[in-house]
C-alpha atoms as a PDB file:
ATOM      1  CA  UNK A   1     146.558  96.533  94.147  1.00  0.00           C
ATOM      2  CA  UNK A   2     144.718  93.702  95.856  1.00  0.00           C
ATOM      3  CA  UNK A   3     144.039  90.595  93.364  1.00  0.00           C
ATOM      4  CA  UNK A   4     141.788  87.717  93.845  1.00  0.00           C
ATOM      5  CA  UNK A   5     144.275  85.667  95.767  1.00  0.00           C
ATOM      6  CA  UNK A   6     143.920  88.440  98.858  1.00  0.00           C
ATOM      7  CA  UNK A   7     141.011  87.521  99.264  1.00  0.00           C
ATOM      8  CA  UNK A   8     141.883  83.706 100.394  1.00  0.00           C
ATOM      9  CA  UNK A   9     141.494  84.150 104.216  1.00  0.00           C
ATOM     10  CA  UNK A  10     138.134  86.223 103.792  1.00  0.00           C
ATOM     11  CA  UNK A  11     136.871  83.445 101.149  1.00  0.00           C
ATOM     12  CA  UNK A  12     137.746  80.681 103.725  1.00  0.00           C
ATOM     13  CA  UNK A  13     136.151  82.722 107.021  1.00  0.00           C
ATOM     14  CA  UNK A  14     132.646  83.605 104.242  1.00  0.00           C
ATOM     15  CA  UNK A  15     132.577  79.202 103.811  1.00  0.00           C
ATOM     16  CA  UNK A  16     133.101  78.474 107.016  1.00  0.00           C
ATOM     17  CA  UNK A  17     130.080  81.027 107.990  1.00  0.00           C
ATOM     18  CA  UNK A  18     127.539  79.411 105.662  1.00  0.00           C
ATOM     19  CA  UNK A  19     127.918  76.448 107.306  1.00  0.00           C
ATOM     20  CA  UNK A  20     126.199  78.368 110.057  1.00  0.00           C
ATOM     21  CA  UNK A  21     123.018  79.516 107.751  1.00  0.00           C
ATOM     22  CA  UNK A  22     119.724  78.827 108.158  1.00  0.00           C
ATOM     23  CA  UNK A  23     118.835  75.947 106.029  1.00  0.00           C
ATOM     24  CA  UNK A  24     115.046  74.916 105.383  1.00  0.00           C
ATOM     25  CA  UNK A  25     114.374  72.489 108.035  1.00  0.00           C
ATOM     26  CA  UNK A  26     115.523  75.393 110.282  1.00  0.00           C
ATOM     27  CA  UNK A  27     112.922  77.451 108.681  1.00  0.00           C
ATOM     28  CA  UNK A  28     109.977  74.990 108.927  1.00  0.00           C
ATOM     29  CA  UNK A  29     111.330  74.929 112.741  1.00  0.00           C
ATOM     30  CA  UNK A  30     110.490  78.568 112.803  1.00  0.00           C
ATOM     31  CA  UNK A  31     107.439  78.590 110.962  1.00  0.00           C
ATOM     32  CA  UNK A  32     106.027  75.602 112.732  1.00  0.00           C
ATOM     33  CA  UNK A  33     106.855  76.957 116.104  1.00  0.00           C
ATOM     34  CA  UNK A  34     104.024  77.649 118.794  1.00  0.00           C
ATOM     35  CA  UNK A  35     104.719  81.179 119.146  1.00  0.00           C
ATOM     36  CA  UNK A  36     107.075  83.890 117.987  1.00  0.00           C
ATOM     37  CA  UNK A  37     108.716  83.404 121.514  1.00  0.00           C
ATOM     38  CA  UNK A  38     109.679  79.761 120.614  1.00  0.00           C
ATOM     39  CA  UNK A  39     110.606  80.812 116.934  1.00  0.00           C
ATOM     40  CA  UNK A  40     112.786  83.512 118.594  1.00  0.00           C
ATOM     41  CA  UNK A  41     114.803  81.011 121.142  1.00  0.00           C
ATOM     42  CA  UNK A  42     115.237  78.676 118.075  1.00  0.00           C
ATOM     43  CA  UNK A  43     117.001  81.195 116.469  1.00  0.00           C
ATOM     44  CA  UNK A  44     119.141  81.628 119.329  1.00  0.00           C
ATOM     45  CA  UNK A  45     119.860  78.569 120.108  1.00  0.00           C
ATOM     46  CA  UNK A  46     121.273  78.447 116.209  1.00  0.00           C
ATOM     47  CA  UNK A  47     123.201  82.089 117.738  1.00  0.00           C
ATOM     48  CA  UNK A  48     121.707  83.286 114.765  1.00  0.00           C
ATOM     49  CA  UNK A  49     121.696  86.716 116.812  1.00  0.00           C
ATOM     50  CA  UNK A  50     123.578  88.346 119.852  1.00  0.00           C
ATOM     51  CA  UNK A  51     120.522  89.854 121.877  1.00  0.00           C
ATOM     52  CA  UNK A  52     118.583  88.659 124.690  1.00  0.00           C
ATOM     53  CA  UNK A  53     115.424  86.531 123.462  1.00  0.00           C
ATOM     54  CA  UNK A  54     113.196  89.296 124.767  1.00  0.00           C
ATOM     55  CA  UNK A  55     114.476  91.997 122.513  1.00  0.00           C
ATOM     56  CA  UNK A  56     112.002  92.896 119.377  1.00  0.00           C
ATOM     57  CA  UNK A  57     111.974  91.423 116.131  1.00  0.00           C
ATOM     58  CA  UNK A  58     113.364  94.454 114.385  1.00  0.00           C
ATOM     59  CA  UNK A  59     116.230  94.808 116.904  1.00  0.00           C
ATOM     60  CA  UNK A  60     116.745  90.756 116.523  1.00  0.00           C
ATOM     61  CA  UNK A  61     117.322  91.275 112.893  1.00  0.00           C
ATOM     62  CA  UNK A  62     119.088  94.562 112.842  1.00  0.00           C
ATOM     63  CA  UNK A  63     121.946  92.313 115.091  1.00  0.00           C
ATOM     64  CA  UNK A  64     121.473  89.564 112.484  1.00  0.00           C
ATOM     65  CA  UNK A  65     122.794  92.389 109.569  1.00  0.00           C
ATOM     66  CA  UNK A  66     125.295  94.098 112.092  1.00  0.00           C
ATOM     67  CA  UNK A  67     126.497  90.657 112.629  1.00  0.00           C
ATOM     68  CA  UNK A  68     127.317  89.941 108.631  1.00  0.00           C
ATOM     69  CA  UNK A  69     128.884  93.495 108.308  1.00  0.00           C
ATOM     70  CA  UNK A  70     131.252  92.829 110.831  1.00  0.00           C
ATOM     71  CA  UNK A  71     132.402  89.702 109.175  1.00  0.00           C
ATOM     72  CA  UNK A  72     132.749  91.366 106.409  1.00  0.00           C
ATOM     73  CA  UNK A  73     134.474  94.400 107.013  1.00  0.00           C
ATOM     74  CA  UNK A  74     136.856  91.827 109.511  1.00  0.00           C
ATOM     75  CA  UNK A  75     137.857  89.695 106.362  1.00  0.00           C
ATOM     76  CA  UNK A  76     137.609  91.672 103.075  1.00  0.00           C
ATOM     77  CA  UNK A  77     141.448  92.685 102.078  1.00  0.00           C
ATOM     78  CA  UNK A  78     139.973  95.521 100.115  1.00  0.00           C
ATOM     79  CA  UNK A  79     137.400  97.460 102.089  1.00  0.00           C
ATOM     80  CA  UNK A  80     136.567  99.758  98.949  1.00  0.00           C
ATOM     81  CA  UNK A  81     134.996  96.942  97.644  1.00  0.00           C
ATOM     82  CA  UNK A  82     132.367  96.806 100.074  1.00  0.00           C
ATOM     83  CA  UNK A  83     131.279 100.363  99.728  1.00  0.00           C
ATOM     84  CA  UNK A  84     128.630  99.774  97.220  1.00  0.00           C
ATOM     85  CA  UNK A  85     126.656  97.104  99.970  1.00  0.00           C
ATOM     86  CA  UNK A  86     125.861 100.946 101.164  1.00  0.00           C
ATOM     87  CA  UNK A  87     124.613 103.032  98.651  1.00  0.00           C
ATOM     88  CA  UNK A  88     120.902 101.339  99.042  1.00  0.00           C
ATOM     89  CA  UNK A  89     120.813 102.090 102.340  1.00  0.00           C
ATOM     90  CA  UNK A  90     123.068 105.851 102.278  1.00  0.00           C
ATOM     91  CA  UNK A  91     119.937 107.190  99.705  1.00  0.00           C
ATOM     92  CA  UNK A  92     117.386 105.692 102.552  1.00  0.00           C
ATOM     93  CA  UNK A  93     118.638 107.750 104.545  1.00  0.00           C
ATOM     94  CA  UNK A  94     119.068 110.954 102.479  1.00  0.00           C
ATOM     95  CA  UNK A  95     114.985 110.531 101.832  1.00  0.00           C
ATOM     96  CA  UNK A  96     114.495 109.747 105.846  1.00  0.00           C
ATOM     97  CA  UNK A  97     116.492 113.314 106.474  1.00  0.00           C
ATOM     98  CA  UNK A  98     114.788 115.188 103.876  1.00  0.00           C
ATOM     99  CA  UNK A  99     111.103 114.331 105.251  1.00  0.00           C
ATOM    100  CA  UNK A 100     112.630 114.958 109.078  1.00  0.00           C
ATOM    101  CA  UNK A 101     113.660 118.322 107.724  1.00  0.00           C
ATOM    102  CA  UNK A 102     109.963 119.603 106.289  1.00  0.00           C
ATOM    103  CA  UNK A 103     108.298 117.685 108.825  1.00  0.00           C
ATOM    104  CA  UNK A 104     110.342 118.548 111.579  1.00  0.00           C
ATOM    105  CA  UNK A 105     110.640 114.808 113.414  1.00  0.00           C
ATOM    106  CA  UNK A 106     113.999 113.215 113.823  1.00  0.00           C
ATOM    107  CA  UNK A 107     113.771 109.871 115.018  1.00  0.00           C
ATOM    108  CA  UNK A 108     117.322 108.218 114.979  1.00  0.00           C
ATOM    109  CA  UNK A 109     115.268 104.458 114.488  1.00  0.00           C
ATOM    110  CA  UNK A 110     114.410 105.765 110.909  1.00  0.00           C
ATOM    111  CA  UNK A 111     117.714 105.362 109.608  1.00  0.00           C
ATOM    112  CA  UNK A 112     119.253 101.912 108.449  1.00  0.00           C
ATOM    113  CA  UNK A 113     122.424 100.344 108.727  1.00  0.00           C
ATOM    114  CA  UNK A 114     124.963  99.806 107.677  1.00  0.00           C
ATOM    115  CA  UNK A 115     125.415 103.315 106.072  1.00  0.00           C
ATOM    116  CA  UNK A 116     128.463 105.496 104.699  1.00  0.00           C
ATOM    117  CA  UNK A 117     126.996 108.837 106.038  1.00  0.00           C
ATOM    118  CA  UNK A 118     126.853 110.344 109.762  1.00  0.00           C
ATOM    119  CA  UNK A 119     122.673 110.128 110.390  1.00  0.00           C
ATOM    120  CA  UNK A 120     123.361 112.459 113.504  1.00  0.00           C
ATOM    121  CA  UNK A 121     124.219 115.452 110.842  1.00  0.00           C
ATOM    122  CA  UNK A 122     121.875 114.540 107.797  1.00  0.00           C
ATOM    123  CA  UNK A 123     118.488 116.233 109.584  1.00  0.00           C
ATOM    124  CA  UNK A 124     121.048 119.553 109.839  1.00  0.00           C
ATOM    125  CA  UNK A 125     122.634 119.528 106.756  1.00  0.00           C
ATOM    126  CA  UNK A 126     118.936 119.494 105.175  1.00  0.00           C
ATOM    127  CA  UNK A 127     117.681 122.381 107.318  1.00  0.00           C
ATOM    128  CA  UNK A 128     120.943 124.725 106.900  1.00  0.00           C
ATOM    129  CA  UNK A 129     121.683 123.414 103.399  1.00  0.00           C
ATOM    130  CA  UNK A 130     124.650 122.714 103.908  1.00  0.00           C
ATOM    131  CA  UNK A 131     126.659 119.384 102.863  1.00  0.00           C
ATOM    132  CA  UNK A 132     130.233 120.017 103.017  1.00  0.00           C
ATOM    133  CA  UNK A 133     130.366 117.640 105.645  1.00  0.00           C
ATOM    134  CA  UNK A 134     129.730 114.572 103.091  1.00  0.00           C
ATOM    135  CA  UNK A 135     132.071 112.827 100.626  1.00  0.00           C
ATOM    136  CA  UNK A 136     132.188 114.347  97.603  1.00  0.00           C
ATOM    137  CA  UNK A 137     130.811 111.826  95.334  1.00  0.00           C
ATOM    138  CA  UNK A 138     127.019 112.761  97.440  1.00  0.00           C
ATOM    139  CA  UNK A 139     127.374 116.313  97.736  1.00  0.00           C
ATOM    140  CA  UNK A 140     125.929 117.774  93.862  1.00  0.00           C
ATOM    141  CA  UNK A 141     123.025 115.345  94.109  1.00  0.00           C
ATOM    142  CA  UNK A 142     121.794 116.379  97.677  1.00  0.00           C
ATOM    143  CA  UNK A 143     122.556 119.743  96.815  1.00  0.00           C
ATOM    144  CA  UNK A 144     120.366 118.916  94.079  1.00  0.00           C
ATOM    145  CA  UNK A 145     117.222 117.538  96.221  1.00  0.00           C
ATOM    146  CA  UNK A 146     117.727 120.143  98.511  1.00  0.00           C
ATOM    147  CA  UNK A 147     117.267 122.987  96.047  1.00  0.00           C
ATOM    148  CA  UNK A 148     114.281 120.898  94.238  1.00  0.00           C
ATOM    149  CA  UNK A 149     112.225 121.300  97.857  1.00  0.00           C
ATOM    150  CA  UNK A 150     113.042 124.375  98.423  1.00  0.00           C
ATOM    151  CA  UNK A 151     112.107 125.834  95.160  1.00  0.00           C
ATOM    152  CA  UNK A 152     109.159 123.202  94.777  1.00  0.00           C
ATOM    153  CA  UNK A 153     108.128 122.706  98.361  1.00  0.00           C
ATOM    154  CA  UNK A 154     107.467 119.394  96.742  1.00  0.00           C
ATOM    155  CA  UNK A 155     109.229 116.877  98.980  1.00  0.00           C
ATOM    156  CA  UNK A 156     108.023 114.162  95.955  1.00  0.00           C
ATOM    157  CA  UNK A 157     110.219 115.686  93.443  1.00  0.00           C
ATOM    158  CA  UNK A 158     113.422 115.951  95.770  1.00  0.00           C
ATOM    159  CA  UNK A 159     113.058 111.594  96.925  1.00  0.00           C
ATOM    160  CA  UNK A 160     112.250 111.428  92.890  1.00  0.00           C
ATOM    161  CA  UNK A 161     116.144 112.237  92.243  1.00  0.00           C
ATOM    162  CA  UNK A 162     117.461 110.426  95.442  1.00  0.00           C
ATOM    163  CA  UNK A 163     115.845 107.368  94.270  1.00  0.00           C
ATOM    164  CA  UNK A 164     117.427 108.167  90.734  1.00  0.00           C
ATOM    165  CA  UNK A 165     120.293 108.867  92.215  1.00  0.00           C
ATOM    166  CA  UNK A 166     120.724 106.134  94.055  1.00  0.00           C
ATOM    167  CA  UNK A 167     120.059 103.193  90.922  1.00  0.00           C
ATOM    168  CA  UNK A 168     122.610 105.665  88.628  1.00  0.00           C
ATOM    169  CA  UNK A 169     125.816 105.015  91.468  1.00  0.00           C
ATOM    170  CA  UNK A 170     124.797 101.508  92.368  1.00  0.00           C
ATOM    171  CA  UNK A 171     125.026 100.440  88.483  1.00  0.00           C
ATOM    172  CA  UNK A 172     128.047 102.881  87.876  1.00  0.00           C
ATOM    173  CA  UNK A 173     130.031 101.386  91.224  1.00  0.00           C
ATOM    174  CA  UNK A 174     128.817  97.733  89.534  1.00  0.00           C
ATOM    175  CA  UNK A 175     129.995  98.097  86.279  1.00  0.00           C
ATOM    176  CA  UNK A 176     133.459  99.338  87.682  1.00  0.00           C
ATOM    177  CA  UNK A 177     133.871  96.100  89.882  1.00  0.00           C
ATOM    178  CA  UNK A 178     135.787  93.174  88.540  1.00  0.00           C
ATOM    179  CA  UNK A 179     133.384  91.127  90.234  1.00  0.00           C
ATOM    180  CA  UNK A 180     130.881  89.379  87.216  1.00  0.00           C
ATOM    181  CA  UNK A 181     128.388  88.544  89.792  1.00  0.00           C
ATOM    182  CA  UNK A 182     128.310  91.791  91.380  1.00  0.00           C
ATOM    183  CA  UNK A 183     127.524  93.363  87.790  1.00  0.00           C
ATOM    184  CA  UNK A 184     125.203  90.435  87.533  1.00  0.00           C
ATOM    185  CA  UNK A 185     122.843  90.953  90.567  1.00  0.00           C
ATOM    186  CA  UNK A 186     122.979  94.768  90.023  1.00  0.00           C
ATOM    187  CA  UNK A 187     121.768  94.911  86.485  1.00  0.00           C
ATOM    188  CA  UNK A 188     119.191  93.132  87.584  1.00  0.00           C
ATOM    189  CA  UNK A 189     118.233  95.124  90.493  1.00  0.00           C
ATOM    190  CA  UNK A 190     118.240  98.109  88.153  1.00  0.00           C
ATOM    191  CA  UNK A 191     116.229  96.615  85.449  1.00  0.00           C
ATOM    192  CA  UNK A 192     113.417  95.275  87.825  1.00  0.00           C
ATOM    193  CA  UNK A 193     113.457  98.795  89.374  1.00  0.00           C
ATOM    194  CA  UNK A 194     112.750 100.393  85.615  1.00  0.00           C
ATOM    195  CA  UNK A 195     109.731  97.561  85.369  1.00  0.00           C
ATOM    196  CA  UNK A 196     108.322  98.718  88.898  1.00  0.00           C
ATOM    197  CA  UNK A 197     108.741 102.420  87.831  1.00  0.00           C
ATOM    198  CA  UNK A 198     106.673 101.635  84.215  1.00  0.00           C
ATOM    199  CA  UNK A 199     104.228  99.765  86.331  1.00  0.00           C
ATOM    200  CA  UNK A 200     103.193 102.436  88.809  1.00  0.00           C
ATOM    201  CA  UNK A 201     103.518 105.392  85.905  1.00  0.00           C
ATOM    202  CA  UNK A 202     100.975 103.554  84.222  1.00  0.00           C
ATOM    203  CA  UNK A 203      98.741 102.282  87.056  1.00  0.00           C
ATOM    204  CA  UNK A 204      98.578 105.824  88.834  1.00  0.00           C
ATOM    205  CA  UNK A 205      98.615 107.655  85.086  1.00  0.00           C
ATOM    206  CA  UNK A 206     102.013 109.737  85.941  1.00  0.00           C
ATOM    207  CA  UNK A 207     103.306 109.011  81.993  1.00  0.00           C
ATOM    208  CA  UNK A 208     106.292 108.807  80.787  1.00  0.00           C
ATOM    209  CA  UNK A 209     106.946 112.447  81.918  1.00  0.00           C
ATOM    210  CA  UNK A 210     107.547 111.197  85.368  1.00  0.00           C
ATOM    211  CA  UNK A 211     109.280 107.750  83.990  1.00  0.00           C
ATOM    212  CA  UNK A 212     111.869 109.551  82.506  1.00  0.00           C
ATOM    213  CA  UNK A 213     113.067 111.087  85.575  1.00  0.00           C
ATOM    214  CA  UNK A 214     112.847 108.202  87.547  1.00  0.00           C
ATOM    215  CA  UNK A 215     114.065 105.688  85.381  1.00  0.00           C
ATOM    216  CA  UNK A 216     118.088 104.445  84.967  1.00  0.00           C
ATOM    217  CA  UNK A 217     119.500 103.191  81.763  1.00  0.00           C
ATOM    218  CA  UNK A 218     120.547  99.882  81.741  1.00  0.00           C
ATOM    219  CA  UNK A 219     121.863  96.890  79.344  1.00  0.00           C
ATOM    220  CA  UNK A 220     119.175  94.658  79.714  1.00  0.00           C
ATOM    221  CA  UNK A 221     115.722  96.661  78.737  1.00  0.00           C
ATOM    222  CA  UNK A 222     114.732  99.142  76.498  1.00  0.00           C
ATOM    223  CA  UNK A 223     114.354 101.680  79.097  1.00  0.00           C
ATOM    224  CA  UNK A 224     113.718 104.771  76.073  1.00  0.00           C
ATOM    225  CA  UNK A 225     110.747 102.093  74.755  1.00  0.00           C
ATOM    226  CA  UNK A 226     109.482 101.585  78.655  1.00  0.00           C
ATOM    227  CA  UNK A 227     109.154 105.570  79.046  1.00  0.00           C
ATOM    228  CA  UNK A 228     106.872 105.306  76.098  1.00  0.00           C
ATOM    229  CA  UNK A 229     104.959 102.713  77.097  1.00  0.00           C
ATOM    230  CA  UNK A 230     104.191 104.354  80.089  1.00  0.00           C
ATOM    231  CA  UNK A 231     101.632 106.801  78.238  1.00  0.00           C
ATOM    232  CA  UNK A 232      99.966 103.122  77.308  1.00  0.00           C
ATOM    233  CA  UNK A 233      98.055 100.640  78.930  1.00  0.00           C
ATOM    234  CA  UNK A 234      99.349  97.544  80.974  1.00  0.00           C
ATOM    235  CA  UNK A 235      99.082  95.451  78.751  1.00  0.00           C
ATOM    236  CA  UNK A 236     101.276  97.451  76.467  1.00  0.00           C
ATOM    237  CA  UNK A 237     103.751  97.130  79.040  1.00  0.00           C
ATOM    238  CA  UNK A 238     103.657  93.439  79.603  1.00  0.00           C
ATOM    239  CA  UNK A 239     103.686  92.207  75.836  1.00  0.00           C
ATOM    240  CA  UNK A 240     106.552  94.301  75.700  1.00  0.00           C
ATOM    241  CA  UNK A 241     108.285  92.483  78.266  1.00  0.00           C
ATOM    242  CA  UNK A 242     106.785  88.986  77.196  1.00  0.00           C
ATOM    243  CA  UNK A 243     109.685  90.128  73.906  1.00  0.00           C
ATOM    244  CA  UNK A 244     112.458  90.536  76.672  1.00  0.00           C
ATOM    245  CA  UNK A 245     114.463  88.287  79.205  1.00  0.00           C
ATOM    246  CA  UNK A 246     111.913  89.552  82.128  1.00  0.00           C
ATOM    247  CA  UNK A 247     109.715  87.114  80.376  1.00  0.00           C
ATOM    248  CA  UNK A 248     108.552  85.568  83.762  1.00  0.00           C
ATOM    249  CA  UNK A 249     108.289  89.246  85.270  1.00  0.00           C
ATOM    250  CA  UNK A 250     105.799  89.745  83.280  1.00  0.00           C
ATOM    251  CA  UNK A 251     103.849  86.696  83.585  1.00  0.00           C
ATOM    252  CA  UNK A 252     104.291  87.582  87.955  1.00  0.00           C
ATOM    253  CA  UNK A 253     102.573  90.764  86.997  1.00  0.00           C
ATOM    254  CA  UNK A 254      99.882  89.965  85.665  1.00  0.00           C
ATOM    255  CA  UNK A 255      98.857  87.454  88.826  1.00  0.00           C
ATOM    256  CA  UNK A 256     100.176  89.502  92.014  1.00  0.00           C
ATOM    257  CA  UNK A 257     102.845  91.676  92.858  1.00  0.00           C
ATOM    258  CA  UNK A 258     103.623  89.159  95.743  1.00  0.00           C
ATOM    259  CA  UNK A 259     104.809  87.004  93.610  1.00  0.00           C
ATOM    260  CA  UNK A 260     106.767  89.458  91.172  1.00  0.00           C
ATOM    261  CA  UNK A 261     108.363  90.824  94.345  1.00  0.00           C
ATOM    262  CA  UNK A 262     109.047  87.192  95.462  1.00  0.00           C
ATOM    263  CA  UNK A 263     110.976  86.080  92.292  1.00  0.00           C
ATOM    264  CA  UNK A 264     112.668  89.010  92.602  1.00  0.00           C
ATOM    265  CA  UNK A 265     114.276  88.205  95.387  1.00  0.00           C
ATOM    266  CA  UNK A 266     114.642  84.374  94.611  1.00  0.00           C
ATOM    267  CA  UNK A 267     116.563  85.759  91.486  1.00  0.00           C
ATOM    268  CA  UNK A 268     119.086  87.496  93.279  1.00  0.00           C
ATOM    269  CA  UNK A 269     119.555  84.665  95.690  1.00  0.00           C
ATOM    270  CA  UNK A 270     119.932  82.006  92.751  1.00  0.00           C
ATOM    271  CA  UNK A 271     122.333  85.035  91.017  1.00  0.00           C
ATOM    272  CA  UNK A 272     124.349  84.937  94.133  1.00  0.00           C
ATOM    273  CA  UNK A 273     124.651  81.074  94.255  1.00  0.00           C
ATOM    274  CA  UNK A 274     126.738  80.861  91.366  1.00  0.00           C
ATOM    275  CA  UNK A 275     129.568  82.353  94.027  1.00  0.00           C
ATOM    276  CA  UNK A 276     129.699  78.920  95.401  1.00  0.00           C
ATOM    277  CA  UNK A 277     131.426  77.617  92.244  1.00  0.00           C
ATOM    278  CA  UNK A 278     134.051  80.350  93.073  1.00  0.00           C
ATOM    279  CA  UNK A 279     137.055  80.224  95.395  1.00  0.00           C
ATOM    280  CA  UNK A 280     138.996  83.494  95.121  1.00  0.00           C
ATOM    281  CA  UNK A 281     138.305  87.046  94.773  1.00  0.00           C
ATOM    282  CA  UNK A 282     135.443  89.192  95.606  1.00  0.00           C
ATOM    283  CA  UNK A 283     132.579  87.197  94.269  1.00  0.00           C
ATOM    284  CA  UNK A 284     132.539  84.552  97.308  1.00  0.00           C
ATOM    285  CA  UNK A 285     131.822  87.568  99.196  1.00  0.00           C
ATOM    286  CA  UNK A 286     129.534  89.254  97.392  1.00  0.00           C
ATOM    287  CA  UNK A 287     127.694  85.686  96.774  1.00  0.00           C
ATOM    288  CA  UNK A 288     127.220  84.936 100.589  1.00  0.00           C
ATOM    289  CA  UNK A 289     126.345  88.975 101.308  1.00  0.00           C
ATOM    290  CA  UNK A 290     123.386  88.716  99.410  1.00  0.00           C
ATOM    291  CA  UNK A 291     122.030  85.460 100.564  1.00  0.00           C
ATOM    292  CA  UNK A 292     122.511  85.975 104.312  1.00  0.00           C
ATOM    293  CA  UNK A 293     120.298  89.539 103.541  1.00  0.00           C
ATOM    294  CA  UNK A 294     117.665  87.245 102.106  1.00  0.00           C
ATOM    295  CA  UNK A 295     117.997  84.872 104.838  1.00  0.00           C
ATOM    296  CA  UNK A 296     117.406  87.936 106.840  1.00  0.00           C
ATOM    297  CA  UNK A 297     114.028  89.204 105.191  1.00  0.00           C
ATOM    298  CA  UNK A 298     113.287  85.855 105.465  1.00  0.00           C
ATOM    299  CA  UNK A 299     113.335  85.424 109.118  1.00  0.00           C
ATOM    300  CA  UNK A 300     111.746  88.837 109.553  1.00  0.00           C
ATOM    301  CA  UNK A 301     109.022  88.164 107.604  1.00  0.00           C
ATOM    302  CA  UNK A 302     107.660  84.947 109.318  1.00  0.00           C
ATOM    303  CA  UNK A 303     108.406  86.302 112.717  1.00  0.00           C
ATOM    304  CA  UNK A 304     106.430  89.178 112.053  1.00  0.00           C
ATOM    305  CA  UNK A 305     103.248  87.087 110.276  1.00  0.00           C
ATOM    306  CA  UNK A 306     103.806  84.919 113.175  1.00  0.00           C
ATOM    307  CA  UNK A 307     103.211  88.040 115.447  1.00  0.00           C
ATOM    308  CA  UNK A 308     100.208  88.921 113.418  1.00  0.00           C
ATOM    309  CA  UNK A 309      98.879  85.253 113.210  1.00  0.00           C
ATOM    310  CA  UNK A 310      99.036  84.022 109.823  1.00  0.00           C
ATOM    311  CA  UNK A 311      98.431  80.676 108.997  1.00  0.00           C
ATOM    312  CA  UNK A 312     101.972  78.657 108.874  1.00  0.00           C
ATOM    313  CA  UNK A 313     100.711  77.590 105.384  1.00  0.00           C
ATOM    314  CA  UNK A 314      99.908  81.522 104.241  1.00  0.00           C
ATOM    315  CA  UNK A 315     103.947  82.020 105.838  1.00  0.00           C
ATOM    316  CA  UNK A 316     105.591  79.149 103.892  1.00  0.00           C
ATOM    317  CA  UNK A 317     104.062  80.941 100.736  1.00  0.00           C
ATOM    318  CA  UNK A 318     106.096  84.365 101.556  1.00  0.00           C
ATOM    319  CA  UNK A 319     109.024  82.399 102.098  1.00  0.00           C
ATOM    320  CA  UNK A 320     111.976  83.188  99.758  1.00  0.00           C
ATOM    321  CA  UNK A 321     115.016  81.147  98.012  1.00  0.00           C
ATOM    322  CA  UNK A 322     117.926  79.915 100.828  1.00  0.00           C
ATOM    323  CA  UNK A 323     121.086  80.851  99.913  1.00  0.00           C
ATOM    324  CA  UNK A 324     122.178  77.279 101.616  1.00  0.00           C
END
């Protein structure tokens, strides 16, 4: 049994990487850079990346995440504990498989990383139906979408349960974690998930048919009241969570989904600075994990308005919460 002292060494090696973070002068350097060229040798000048400065701005931050998963599978005692940092991306992948297997394009750069699953055999398993191949804990539910397009030819109603699927083992893997802020962020994720569900059942008039199969209880909303409300209006939805601690969700909502999806991820990021306050177990980990991926975004997203010529002023409004 590994207990929060283990984790020591990884907690020292995660503080002495922040010092290494992108903090926001180094962002207005970016965004106030001549060209996404100059941005780009900024950032490598900060070895922010491992790639030459001519590589693209996908592969430049695909290195940035390979970068933080090797740290952390290097310095976490307790690799288990990492495992649910993959589930996002593992049902990604499942969906990317399923529409290479009906449409019949594989393209390898549609898959994301890091991921539990072998992407080489996903395409395959899909066509032959067959997932024996995958841990055990996957195999019912792809099994699952699998038979749902096959019986359906409805490739909707198969990425319907993945997506399901993939909220019900991230919040059951969270609430099994000792970590608080782990439990923290994820309830979160899941709830704002349930709002964005509600919001398109009711915008594209799916009802609360289609809510209740996409939808994942959780501790913080009413989710059995949101499936109802999704036979409403929008309003209906938003005085609803006016009554609720996604208070300011709603309020986002009823401006711009740009700015819903921004405090979104400013939440998590200001979630995952209360690690900082801690100096032993998994939660310094988990803390840092989350703000380097929104440093990430981050970067992504004003090198690629850059490369699409936004105004720097239209960029610094995109650009989220640092972790540092």
């Amino acid at each position: 049994m590994v207990s929060d002292l283990d984790y020591t060494f990884a907690v020292a090696r995660i503080r002495a990487n922040e010092r290494y973070m992108l903090n926001s002068s180094d962002i207005e350097a970016i965004i106030s850079a001549d060209s996404v060229e100059k941005a780009v040798s900024f950032l490598s000048s900060k070895k922010w990346f491992d790639l030459s400065v001519n590589s693209s701005i996908k592969e430049i931050c695909e290195n940035a995440q390979k970068k933080l998963w090797t740290l952390l599978t290097e310095s976490v005692p307790d690799k288990s504990e990492l495992e649910i940092f993959t589930v996002q991306n593992d049902f990604f992948n499942f969906k990317s498989a399923l529409k290479a297997s009906f449409s019949d394009k594989y393209r390898e750069d549609t898959y994301i990383y890091p991921t539990s699953v072998d992407v080489i055999k996903l395409k395959d398993a899909f066509l032959k139906h067959d997932f024996g191949m995958f841990d055990e804990k996957y195999k019912d539910i792809l099994i699952e979408a699998a038979d749902a397009l096959n019986k359906t030819d409805n490739g909707q109603i198969a990425e319907i349960i993945l997506d399901k699927a993939a909220l019900t083992f991230l919040l059951n893997k969270a609430q099994k974690s000792k970590c608080r802020l782990l439990r923290e962020i994820v309830e979160f994720y899941v709830s704002v998930s349930n709002i964005k569900i509600a919001v398109r059942c009711i915008l594209t008039k799916k009802g609360s048919a289609f809510a209740e199969k996409s939808m994942v209880k959780c501790e913080s909303l009413d989710v059995e009241k949101m499936i109802k409300l999704c036979d409403e209006d929008f309003d209906s939805l938003l005085k609803y969570l006016n009554k609720t601690e996604y208070k300011k969700a709603a309020e986002l909502l009823s401006e711009s989904t740009v700015l819903f999806e921004k405090w979104v991820d400013n939440t998590i990021v200001d979630i995952a600075k209360k690690s900082k306050f801690e100096f032993f177990g998994f939660s310094p980990i988990c803390g840092y994990y989350y703000g380097k991926l929104s440093e990430i975004k981050t970067v992504k997203s004003i090198l690629s308005c850059k490369e699409n010529g936004f105004s720097e002023d239209l960029i610094r409004e995109r650009v989220r919460t640092l972790y540092v």
